[in-house]
PDB file of N, CA and C in Angstrom:
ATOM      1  N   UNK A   1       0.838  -1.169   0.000  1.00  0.00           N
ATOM      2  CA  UNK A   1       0.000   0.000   0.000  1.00  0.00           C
ATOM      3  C   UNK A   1       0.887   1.237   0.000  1.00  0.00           C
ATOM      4  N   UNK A   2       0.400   2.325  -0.696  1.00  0.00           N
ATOM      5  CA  UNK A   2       1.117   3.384  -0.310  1.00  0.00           C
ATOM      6  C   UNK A   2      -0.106   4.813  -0.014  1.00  0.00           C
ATOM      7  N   UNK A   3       0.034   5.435   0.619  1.00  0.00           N
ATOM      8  CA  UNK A   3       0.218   6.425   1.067  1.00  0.00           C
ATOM      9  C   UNK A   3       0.588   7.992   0.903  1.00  0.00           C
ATOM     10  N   UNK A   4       0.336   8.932   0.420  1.00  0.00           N
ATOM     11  CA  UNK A   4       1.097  10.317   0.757  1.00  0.00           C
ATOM     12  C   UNK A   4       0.619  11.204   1.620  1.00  0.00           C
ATOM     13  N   UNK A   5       0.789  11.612   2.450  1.00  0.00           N
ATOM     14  CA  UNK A   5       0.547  12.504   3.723  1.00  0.00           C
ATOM     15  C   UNK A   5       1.124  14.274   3.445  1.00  0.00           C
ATOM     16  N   UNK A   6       0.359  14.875   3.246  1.00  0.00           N
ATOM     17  CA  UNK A   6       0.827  16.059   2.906  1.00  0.00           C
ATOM     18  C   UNK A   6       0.228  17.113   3.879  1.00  0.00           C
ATOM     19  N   UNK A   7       1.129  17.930   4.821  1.00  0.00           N
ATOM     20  CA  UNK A   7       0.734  18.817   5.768  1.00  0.00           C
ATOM     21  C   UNK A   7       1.324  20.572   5.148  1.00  0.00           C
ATOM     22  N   UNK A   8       0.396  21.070   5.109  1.00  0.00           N
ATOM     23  CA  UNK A   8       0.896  22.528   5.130  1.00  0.00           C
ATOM     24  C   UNK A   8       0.746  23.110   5.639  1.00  0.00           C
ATOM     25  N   UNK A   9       1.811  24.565   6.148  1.00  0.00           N
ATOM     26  CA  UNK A   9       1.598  25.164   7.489  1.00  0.00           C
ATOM     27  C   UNK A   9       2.245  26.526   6.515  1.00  0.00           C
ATOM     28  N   UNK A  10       2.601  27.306   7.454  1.00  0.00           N
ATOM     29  CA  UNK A  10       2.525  28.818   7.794  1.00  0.00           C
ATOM     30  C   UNK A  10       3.825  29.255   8.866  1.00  0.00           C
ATOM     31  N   UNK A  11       5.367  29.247   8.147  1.00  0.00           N
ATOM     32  CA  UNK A  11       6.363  29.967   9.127  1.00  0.00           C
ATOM     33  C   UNK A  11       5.911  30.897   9.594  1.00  0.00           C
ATOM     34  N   UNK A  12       6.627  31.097  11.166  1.00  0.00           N
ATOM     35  CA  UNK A  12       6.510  32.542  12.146  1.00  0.00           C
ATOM     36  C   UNK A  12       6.910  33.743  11.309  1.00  0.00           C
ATOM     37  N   UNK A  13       6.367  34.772  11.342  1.00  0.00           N
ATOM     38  CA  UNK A  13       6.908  36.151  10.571  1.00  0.00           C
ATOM     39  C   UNK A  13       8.087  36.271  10.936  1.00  0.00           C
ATOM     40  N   UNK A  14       9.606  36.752   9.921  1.00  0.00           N
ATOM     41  CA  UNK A  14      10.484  36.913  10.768  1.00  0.00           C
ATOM     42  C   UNK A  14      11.520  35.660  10.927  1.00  0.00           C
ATOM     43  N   UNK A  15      10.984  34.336  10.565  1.00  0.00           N
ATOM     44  CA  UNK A  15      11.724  33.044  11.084  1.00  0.00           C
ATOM     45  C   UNK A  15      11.379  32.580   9.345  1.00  0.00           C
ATOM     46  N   UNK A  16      11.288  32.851   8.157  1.00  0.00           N
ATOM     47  CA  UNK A  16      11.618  32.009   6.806  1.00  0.00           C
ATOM     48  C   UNK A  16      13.285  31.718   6.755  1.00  0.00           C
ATOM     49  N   UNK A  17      13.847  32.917   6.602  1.00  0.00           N
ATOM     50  CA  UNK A  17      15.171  31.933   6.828  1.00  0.00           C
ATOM     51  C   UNK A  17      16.328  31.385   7.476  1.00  0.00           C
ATOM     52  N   UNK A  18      16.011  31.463   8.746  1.00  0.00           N
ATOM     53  CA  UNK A  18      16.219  30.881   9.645  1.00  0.00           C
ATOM     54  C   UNK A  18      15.293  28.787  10.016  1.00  0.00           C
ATOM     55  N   UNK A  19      14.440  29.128   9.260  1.00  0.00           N
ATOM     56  CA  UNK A  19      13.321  27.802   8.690  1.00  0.00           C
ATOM     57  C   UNK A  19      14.085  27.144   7.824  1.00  0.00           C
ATOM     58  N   UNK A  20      14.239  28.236   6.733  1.00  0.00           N
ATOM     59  CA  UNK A  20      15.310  27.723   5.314  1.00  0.00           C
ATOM     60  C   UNK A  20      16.429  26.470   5.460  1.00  0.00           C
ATOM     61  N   UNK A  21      17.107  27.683   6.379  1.00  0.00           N
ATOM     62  CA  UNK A  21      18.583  26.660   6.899  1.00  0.00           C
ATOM     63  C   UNK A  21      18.651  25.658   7.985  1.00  0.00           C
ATOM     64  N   UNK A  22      17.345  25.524   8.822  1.00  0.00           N
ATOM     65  CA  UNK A  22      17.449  24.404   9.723  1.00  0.00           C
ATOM     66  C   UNK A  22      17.312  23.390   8.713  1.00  0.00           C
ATOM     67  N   UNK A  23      16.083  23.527   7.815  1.00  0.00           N
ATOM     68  CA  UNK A  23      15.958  21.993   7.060  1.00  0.00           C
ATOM     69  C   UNK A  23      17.756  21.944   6.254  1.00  0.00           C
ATOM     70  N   UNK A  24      17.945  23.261   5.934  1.00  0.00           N
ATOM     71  CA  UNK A  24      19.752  22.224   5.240  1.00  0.00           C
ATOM     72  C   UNK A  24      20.213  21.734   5.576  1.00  0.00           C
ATOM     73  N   UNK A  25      20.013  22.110   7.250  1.00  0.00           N
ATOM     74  CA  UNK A  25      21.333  21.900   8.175  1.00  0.00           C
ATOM     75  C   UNK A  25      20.817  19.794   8.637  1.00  0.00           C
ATOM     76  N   UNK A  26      19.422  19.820   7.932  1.00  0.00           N
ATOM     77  CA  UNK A  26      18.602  18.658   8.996  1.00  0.00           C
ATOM     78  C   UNK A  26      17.557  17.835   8.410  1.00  0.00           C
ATOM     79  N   UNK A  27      17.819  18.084   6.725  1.00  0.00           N
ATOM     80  CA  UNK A  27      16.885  17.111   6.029  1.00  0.00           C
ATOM     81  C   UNK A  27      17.370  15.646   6.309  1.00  0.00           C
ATOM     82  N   UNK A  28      18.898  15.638   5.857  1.00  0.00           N
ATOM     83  CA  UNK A  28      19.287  13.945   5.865  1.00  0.00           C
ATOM     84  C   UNK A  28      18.905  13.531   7.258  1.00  0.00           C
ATOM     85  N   UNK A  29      19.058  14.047   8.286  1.00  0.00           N
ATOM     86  CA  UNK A  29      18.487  13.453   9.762  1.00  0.00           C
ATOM     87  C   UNK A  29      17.099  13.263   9.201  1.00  0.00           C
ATOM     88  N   UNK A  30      16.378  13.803   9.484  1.00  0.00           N
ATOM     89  CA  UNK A  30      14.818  13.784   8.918  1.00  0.00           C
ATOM     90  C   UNK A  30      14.659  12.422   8.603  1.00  0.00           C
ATOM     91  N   UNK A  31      15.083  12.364   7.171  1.00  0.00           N
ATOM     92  CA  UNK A  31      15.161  11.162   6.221  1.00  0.00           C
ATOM     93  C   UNK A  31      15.292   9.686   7.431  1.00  0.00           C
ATOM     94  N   UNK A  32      16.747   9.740   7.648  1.00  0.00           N
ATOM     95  CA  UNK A  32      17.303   8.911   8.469  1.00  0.00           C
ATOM     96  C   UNK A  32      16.586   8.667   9.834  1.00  0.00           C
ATOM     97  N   UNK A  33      15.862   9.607  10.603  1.00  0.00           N
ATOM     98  CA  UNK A  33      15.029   9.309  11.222  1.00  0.00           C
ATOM     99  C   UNK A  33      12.912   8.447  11.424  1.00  0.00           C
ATOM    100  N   UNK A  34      13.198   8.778  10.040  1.00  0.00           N
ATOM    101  CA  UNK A  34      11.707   8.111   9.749  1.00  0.00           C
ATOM    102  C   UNK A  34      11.502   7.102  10.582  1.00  0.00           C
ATOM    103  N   UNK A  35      10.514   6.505  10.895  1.00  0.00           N
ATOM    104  CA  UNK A  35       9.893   5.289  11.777  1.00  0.00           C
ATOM    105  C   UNK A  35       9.836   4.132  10.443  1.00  0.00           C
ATOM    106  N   UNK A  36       9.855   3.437  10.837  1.00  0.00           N
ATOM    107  CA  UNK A  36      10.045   2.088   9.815  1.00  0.00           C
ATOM    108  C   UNK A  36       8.535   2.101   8.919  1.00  0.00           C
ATOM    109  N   UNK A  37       8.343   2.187   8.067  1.00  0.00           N
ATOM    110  CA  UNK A  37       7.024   1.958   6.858  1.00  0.00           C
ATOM    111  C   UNK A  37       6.763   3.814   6.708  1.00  0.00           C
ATOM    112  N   UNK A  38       7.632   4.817   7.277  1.00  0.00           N
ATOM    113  CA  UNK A  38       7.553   6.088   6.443  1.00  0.00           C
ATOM    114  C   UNK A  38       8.898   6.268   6.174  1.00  0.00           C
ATOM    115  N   UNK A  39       8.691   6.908   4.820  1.00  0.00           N
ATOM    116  CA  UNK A  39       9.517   8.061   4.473  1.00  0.00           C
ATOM    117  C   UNK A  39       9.553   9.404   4.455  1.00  0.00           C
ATOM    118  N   UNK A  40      10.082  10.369   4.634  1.00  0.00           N
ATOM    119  CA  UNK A  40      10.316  12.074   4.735  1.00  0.00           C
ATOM    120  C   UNK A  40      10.612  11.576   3.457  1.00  0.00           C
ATOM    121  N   UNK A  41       9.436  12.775   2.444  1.00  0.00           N
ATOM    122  CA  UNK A  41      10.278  12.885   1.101  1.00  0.00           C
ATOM    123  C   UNK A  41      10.754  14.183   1.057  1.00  0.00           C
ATOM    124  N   UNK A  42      10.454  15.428   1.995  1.00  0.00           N
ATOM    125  CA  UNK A  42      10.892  16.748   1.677  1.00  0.00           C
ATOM    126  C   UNK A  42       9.980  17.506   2.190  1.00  0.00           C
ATOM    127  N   UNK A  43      10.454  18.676   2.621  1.00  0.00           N
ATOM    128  CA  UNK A  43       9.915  20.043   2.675  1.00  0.00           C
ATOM    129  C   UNK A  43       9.853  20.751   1.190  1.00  0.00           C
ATOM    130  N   UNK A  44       8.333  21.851   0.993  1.00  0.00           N
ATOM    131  CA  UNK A  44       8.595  22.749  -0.058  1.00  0.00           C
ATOM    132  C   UNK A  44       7.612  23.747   0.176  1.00  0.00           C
ATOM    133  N   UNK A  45       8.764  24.589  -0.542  1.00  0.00           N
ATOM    134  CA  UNK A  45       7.843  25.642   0.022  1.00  0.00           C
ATOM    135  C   UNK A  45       6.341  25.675  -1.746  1.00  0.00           C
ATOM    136  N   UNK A  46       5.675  26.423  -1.316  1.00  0.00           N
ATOM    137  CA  UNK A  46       4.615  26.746  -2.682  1.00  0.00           C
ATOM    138  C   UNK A  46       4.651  27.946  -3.201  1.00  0.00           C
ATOM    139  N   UNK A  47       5.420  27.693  -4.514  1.00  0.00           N
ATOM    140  CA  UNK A  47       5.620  28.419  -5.428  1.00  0.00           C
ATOM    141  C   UNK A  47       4.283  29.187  -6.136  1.00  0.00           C
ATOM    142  N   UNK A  48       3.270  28.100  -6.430  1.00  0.00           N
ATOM    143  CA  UNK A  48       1.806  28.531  -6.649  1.00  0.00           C
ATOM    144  C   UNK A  48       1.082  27.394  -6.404  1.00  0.00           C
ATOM    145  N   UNK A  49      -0.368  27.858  -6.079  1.00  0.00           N
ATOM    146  CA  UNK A  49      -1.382  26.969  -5.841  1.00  0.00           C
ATOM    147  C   UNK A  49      -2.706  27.699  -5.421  1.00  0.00           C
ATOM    148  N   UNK A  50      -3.670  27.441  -6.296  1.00  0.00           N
ATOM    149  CA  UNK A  50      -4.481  27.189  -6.082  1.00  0.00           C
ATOM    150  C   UNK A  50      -5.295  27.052  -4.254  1.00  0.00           C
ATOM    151  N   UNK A  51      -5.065  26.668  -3.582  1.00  0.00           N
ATOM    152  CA  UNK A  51      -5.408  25.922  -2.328  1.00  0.00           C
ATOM    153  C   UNK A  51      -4.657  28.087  -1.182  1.00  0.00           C
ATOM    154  N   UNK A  52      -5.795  28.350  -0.845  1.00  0.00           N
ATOM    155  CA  UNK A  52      -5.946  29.856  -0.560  1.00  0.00           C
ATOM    156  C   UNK A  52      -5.488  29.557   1.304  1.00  0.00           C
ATOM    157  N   UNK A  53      -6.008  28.406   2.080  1.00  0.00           N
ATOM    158  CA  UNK A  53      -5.673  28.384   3.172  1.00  0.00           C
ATOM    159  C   UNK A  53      -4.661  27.084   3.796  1.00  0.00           C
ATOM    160  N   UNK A  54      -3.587  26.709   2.736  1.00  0.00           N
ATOM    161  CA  UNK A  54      -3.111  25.430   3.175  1.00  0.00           C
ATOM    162  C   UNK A  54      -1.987  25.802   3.593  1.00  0.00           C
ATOM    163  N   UNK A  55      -1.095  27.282   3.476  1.00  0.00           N
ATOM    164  CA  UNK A  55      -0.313  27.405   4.084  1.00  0.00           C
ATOM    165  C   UNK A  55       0.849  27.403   3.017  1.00  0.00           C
ATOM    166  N   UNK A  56       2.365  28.278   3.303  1.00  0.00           N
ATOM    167  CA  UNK A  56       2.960  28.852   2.455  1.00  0.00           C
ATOM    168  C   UNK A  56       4.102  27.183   2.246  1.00  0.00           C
ATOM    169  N   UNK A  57       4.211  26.354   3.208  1.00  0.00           N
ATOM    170  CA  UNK A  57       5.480  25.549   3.155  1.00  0.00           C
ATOM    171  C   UNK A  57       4.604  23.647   3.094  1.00  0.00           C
ATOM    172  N   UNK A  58       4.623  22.724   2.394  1.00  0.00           N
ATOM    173  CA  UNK A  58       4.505  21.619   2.508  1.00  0.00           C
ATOM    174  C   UNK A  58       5.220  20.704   3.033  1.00  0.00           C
ATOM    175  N   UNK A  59       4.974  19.848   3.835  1.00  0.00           N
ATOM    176  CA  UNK A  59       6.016  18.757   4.289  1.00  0.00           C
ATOM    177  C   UNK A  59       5.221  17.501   3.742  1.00  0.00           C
ATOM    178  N   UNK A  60       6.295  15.899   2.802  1.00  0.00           N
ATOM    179  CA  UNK A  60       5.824  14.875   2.391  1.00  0.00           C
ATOM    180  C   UNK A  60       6.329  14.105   3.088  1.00  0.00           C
ATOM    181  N   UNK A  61       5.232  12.956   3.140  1.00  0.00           N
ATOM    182  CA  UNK A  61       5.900  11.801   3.771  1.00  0.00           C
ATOM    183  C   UNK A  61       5.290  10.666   2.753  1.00  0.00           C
ATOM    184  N   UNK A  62       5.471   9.581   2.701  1.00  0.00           N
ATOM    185  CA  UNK A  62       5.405   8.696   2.165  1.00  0.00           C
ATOM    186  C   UNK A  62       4.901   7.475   3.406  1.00  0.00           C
ATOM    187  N   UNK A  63       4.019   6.691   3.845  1.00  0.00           N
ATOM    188  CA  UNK A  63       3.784   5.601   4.674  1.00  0.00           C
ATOM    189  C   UNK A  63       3.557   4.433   3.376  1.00  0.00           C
ATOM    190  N   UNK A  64       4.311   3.633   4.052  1.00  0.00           N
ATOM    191  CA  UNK A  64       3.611   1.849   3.248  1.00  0.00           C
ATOM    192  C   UNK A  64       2.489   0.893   3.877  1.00  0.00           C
ATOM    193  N   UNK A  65       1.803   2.010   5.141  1.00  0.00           N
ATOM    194  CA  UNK A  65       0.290   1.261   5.094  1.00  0.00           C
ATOM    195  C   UNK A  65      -0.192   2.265   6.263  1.00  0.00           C
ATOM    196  N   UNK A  66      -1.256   1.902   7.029  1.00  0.00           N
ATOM    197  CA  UNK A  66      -2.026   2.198   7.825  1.00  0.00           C
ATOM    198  C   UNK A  66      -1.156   2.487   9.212  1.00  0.00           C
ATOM    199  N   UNK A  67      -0.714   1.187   9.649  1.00  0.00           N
ATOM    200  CA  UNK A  67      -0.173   1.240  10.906  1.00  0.00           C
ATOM    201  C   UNK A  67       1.415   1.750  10.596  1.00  0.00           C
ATOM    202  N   UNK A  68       1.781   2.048   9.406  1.00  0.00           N
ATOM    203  CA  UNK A  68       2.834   3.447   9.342  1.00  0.00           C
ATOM    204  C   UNK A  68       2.566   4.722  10.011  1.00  0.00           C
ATOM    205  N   UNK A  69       1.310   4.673  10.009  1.00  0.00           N
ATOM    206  CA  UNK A  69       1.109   6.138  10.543  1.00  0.00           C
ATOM    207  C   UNK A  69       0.876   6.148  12.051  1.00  0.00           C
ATOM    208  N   UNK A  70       0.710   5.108  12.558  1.00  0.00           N
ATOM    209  CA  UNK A  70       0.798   4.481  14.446  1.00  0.00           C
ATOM    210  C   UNK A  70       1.769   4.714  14.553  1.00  0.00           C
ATOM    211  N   UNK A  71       3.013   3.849  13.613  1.00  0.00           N
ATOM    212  CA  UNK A  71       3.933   3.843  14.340  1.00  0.00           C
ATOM    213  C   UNK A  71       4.692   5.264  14.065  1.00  0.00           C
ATOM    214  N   UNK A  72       4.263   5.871  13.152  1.00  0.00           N
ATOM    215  CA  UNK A  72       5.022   7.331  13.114  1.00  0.00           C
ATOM    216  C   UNK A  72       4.547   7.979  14.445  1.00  0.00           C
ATOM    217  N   UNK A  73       3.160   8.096  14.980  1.00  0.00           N
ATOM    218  CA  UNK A  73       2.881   8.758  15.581  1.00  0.00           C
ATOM    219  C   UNK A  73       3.405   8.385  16.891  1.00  0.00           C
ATOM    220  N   UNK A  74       3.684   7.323  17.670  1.00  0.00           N
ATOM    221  CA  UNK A  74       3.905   6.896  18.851  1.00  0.00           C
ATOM    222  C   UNK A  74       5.684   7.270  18.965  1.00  0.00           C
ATOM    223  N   UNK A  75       6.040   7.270  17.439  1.00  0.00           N
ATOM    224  CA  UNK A  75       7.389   7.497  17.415  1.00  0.00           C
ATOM    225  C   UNK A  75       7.464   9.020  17.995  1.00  0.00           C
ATOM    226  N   UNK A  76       7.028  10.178  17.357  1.00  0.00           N
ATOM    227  CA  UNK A  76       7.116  10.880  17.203  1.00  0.00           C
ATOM    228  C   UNK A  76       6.399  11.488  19.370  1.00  0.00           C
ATOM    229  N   UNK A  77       5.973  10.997  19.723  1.00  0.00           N
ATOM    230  CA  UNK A  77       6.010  10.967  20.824  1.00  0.00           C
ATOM    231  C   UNK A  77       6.835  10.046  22.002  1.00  0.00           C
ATOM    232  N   UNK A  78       7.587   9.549  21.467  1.00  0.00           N
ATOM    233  CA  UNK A  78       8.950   8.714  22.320  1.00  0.00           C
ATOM    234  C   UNK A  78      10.218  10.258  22.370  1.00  0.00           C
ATOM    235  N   UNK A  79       9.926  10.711  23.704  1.00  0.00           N
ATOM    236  CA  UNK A  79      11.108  11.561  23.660  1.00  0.00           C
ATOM    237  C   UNK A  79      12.655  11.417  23.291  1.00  0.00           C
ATOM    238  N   UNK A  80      12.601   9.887  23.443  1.00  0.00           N
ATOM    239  CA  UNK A  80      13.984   9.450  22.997  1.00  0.00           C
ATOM    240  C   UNK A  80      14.478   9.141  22.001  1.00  0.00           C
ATOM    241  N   UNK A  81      13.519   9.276  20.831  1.00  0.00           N
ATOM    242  CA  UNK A  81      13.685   9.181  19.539  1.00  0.00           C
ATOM    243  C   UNK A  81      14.313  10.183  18.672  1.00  0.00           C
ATOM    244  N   UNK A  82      14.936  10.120  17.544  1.00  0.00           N
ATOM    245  CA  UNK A  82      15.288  11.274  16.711  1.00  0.00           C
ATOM    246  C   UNK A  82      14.457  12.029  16.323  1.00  0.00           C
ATOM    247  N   UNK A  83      12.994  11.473  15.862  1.00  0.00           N
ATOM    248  CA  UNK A  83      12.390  11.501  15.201  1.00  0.00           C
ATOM    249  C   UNK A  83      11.206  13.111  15.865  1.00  0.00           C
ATOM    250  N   UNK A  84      11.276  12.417  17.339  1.00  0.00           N
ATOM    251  CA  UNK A  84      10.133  13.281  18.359  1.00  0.00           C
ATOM    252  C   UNK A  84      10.961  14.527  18.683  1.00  0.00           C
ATOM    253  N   UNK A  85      12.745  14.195  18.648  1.00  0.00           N
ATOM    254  CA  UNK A  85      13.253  15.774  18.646  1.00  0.00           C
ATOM    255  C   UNK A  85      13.689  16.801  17.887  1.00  0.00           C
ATOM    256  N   UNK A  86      13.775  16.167  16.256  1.00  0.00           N
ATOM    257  CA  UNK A  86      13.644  16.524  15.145  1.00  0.00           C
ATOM    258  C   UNK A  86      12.315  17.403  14.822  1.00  0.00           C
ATOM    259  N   UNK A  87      11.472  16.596  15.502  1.00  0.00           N
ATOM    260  CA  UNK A  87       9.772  17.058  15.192  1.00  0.00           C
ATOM    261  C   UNK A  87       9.865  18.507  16.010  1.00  0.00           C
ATOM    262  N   UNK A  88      10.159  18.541  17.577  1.00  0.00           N
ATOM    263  CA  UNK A  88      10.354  19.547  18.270  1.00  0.00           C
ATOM    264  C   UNK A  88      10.889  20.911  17.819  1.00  0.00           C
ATOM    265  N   UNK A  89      12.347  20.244  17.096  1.00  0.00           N
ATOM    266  CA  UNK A  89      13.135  21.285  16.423  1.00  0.00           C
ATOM    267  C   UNK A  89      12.510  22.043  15.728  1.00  0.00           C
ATOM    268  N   UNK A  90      12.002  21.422  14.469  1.00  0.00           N
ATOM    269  CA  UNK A  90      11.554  21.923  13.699  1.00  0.00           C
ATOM    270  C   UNK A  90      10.096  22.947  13.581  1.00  0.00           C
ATOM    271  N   UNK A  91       9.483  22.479  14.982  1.00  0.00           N
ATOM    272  CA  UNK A  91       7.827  22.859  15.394  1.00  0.00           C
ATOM    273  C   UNK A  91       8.093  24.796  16.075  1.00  0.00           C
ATOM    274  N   UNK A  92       9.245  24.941  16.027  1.00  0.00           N
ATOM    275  CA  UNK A  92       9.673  26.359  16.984  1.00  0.00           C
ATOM    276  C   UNK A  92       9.453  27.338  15.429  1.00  0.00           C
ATOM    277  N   UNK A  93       9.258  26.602  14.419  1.00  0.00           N
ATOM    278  CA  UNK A  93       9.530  27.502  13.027  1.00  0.00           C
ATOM    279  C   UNK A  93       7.606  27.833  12.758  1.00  0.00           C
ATOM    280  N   UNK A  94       7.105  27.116  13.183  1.00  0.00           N
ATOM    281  CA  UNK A  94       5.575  26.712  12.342  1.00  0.00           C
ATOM    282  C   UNK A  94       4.519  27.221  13.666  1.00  0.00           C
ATOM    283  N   UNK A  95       3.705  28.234  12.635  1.00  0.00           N
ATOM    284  CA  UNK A  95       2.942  29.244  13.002  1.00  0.00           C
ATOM    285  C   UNK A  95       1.466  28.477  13.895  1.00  0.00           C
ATOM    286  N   UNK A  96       1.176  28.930  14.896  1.00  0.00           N
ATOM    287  CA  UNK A  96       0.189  27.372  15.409  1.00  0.00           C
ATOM    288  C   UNK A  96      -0.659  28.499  16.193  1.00  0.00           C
ATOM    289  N   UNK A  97      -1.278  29.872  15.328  1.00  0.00           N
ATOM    290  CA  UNK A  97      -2.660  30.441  15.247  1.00  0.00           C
ATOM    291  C   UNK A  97      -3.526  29.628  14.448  1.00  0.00           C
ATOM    292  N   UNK A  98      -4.187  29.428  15.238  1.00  0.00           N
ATOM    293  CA  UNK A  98      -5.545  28.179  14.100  1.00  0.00           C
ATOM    294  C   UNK A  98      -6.561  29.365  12.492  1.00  0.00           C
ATOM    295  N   UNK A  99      -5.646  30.198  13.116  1.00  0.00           N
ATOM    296  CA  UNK A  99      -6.316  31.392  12.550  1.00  0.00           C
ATOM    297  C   UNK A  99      -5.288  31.638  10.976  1.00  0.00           C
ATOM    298  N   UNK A 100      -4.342  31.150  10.543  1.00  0.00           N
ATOM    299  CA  UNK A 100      -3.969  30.948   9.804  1.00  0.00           C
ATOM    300  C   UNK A 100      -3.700  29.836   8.955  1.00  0.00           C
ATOM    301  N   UNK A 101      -3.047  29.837   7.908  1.00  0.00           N
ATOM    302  CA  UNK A 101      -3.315  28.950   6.657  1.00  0.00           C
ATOM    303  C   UNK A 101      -2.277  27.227   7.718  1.00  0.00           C
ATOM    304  N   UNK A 102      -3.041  26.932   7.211  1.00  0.00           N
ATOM    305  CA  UNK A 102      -2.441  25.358   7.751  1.00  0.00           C
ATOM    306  C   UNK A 102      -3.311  24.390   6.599  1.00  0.00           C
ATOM    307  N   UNK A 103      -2.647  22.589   6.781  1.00  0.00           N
ATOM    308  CA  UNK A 103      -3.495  21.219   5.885  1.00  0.00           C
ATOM    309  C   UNK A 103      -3.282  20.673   6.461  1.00  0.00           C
ATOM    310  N   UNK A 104      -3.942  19.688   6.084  1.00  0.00           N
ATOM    311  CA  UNK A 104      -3.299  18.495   6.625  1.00  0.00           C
ATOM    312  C   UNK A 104      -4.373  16.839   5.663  1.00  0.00           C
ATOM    313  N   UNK A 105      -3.989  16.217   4.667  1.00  0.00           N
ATOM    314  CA  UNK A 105      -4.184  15.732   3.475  1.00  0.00           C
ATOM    315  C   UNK A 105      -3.721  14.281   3.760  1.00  0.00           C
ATOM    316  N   UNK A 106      -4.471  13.246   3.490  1.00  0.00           N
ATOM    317  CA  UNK A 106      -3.821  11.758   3.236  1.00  0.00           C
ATOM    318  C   UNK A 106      -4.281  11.344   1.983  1.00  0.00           C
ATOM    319  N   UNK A 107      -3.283  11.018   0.920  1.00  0.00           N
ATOM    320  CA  UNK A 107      -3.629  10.119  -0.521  1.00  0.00           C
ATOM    321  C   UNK A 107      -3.188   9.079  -0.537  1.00  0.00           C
ATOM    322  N   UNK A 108      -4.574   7.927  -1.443  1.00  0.00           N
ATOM    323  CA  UNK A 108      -3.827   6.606  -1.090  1.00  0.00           C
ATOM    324  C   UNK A 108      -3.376   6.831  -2.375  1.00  0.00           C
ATOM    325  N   UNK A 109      -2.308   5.695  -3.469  1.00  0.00           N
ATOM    326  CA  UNK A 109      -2.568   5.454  -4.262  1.00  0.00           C
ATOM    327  C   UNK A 109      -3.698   4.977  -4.934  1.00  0.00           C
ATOM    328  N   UNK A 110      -4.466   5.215  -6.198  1.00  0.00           N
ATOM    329  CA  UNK A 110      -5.428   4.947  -6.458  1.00  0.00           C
ATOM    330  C   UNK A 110      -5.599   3.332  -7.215  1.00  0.00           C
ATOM    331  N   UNK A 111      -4.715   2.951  -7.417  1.00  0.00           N
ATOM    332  CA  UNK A 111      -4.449   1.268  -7.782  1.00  0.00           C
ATOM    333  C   UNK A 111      -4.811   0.590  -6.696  1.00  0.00           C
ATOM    334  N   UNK A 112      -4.960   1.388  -5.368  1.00  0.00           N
ATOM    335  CA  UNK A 112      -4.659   0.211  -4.225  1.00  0.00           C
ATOM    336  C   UNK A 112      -6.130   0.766  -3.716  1.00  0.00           C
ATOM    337  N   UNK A 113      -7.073   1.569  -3.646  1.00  0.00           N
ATOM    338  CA  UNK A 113      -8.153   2.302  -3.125  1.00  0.00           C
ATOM    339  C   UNK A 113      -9.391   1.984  -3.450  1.00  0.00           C
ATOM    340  N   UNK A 114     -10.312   1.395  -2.684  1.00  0.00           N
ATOM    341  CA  UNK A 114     -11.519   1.062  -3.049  1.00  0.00           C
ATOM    342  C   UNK A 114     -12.539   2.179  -3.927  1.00  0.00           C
ATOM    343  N   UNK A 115     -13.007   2.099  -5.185  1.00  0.00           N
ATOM    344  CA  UNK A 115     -13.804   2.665  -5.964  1.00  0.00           C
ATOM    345  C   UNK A 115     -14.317   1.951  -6.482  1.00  0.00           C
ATOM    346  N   UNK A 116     -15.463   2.745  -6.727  1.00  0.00           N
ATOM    347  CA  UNK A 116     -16.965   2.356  -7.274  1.00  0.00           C
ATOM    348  C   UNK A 116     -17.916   3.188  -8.154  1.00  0.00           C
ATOM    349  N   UNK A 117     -18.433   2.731  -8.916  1.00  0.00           N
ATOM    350  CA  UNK A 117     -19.587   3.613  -9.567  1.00  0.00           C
ATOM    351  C   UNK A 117     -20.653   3.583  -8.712  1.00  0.00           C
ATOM    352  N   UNK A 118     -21.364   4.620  -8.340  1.00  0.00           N
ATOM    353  CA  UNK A 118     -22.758   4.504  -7.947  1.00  0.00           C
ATOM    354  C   UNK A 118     -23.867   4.151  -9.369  1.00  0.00           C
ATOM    355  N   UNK A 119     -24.588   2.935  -8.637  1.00  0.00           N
ATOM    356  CA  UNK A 119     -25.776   2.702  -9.360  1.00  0.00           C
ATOM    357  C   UNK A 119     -26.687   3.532  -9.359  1.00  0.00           C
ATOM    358  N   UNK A 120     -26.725   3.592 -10.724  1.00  0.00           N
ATOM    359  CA  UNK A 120     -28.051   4.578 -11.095  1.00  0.00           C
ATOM    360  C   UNK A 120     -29.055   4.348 -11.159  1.00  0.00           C
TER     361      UNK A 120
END
């Protein structure tokens, strides 16, 4: 199965590049930290789009099923993980007024996704 998880948020005014250079300084950790059945495919920022409240920066991940996303999440709350202080690091950059542009998106692949025609 696969998965894409796409979150968009909204840097602090003041903190883009200082945002910029943590991910240089901290993508390959990222990567290297994933929980087993995700991948970090990248931060980006949005050049254009369509989508008015999802927020100026995207983060991808990639899961290979359902309980990828358990175990990301339990990861990501193990203080002793890379993964939960990576997450920390990076959370001091991202704007968390509910009042601004934020997402938060799961796609399955569509080969693997139950569809149907409705009977007419």
């Amino acid at each position: 199965m696969k998965f894409i998880q796409i979150g968009g948020y909204t840097v602090k005014a003041g903190q883009e590049e200082a945002h910029q250079e943590w991910l240089i300084e901290n993508e390959e950790r990222l990567r290297k930290a994933a929980p087993p059945g995700t991948k970090y495919i990248g931060t980006f920022a949005a050049v254009f789009s369509s989508e008015k409240a999802a927020g100026g920066y995207r983060v991808l991940f990639e899961h290979d099923s359902y309980g990828a996303l358990d175990a990301s999440a339990a990861t990501a709350k193990d203080p002793d993980s890379d993964w939960h202080k990576l997450s920390m690091e990076v959370s001091k950059f991202i704007e968390t007024d509910w009042n601004l542009p934020y997402s938060n998106e799961l796609l399955k692949n569509v080969v693997e996704a139950t569809i149907w025609d409705p009977k007419t």
